[in-house]
C-alpha atoms as a PDB file:
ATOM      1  CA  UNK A   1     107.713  77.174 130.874  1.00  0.00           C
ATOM      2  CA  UNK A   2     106.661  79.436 127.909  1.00  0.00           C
ATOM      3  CA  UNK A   3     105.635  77.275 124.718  1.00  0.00           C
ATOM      4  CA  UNK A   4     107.315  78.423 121.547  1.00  0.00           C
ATOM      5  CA  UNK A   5     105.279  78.571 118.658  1.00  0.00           C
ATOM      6  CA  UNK A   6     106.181  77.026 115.209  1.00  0.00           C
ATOM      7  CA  UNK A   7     107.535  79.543 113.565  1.00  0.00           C
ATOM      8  CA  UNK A   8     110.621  79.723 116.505  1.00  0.00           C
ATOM      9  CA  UNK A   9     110.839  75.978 116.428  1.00  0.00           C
ATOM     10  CA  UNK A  10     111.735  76.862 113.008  1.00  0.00           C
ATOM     11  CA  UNK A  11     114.096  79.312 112.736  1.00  0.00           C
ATOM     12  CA  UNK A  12     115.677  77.677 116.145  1.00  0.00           C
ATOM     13  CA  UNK A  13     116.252  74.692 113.851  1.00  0.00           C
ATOM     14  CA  UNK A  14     117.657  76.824 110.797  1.00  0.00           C
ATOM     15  CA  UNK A  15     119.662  78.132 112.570  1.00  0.00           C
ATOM     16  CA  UNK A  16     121.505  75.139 114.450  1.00  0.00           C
ATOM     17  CA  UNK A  17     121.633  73.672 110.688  1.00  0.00           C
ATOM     18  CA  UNK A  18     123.163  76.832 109.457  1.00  0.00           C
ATOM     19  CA  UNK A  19     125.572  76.401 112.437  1.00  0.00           C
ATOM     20  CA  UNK A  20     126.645  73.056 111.723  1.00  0.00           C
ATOM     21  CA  UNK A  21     127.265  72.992 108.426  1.00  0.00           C
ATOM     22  CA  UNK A  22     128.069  76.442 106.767  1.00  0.00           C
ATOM     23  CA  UNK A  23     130.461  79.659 107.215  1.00  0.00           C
ATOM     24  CA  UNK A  24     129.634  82.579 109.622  1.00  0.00           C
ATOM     25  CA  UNK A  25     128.937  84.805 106.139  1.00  0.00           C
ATOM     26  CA  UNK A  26     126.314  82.328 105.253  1.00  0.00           C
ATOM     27  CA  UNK A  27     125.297  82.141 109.024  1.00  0.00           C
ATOM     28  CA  UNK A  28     124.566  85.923 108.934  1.00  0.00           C
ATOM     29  CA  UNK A  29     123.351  86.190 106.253  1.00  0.00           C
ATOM     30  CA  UNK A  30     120.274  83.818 107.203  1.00  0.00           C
ATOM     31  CA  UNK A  31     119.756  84.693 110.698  1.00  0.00           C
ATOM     32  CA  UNK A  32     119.100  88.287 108.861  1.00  0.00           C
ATOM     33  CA  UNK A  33     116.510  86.845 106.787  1.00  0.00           C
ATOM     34  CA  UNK A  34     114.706  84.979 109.723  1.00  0.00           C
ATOM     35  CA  UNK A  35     114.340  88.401 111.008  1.00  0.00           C
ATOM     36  CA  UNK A  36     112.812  89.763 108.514  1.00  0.00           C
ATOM     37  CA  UNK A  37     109.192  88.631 107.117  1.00  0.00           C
ATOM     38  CA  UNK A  38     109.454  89.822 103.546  1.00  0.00           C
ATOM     39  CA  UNK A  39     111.629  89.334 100.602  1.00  0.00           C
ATOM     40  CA  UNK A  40     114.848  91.878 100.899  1.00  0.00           C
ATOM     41  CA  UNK A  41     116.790  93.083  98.050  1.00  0.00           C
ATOM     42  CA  UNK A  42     120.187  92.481  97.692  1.00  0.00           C
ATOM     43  CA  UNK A  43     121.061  95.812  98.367  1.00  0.00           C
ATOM     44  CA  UNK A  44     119.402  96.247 100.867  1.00  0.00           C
ATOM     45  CA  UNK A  45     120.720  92.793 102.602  1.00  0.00           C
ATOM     46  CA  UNK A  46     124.192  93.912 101.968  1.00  0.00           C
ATOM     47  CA  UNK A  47     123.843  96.753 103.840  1.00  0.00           C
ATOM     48  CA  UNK A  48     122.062  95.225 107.036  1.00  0.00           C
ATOM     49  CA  UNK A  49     125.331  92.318 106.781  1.00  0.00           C
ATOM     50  CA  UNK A  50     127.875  94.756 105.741  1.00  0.00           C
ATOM     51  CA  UNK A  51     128.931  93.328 103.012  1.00  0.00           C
ATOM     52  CA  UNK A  52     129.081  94.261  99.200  1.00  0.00           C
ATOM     53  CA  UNK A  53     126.411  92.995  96.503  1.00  0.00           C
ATOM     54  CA  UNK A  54     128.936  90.940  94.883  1.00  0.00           C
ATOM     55  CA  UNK A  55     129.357  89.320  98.321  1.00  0.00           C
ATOM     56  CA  UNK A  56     126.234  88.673  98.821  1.00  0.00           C
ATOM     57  CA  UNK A  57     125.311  87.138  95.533  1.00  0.00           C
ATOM     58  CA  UNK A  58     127.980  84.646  96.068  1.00  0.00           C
ATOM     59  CA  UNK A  59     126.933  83.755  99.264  1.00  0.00           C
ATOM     60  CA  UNK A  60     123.258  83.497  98.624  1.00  0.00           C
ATOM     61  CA  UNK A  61     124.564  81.540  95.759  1.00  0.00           C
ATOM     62  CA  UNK A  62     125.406  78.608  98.312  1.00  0.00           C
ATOM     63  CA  UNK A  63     122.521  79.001 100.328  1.00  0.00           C
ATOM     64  CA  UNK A  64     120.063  78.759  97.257  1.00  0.00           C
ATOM     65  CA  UNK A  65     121.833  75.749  96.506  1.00  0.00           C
ATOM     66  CA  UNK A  66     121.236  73.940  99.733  1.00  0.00           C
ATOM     67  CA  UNK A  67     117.173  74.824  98.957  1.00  0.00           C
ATOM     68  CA  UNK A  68     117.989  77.244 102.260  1.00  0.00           C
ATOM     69  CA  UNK A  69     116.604  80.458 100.503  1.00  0.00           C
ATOM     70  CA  UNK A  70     115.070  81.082  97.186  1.00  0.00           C
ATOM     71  CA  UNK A  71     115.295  84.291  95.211  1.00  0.00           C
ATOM     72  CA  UNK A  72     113.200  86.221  92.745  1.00  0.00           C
ATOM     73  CA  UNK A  73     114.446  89.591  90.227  1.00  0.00           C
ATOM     74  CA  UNK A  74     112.442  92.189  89.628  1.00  0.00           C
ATOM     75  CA  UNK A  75     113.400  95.353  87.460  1.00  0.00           C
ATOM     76  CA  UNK A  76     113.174  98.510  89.497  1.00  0.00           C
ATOM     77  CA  UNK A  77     113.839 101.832  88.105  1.00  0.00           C
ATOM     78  CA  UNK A  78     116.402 103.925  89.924  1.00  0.00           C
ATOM     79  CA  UNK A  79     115.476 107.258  88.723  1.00  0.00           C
ATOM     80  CA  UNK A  80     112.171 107.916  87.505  1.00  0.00           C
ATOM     81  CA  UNK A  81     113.330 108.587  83.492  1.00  0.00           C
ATOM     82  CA  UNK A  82     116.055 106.295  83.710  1.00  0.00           C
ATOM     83  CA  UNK A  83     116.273 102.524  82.801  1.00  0.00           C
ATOM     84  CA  UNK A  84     115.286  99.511  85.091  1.00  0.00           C
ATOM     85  CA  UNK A  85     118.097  97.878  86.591  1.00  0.00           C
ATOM     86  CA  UNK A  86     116.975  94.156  87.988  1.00  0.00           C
ATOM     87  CA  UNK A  87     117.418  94.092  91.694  1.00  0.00           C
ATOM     88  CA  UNK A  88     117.522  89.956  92.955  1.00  0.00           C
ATOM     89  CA  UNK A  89     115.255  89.667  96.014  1.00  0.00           C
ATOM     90  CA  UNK A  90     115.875  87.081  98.882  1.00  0.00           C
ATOM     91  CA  UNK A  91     113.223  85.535 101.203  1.00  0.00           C
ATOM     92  CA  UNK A  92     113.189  81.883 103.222  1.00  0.00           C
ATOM     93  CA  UNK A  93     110.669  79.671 101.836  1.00  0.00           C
ATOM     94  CA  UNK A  94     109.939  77.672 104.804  1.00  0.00           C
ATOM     95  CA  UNK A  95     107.831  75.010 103.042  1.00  0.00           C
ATOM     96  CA  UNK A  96     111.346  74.290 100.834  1.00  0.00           C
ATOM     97  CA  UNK A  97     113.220  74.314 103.824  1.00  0.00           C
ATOM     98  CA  UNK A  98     111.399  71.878 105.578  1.00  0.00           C
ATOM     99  CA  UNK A  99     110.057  69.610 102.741  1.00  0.00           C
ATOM    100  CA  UNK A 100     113.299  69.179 100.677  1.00  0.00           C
ATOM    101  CA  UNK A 101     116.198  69.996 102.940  1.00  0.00           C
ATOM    102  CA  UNK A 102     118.317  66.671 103.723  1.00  0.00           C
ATOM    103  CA  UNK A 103     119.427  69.002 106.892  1.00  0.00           C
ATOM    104  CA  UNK A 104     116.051  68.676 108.166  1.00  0.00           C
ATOM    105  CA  UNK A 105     114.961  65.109 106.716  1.00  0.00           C
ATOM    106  CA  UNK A 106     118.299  63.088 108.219  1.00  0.00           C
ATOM    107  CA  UNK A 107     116.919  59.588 110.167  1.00  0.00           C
ATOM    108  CA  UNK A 108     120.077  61.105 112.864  1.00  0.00           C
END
């Protein structure tokens, strides 16, 4: 039997949370972010889901809430003479997840 390492014990636990207790948007939406290493725009996270950025604002809204993901905006440029436009960034802090997450401190 292959041993997992910590970081699957991890997102195999996220996941059954996000499972249990939210919508299949929400589910998505994670189990794209456990795939990914780095912080992803929103843009960027819309398009891997399929959704729209209003979408997923709303949805990572929730998530942020439950201390599931945390978020950080940063101004980015989209031409090079025109004026920054702030882009919101998405990442899993796993540390948060873990440490303050009642989904992952329940006696049950």
């Amino acid at each position: 039997m292959e041993e997992k390492t910590d970081m699957t014990v991890f997102i195999a636990l996220l996941m059954r949370v996000a499972r249990a207790f939210f919508q299949t948007q929400q589910i998505v939406v994670l189990d794209y972010l456990t795939k990914h290493e780095t912080a992803i725009s929103d843009e960027n996270l819309a398009k891997g889901v399929g959704l729209t950025v209003k979408e997923i604002h709303k949805i990572c809204g929730t998530l942020k809430e439950a201390r599931l993901i945390k978020t950080f905006t940063k101004a980015e440029p989209k031409k090079a003479e025109q004026r920054a436009i702030p882009r919101t960034f998405y990442y899993i802090d796993w540390q948060q997840v873990t440490a303050y997450n009642p989904y992952f401190n329940s006696p049950y």
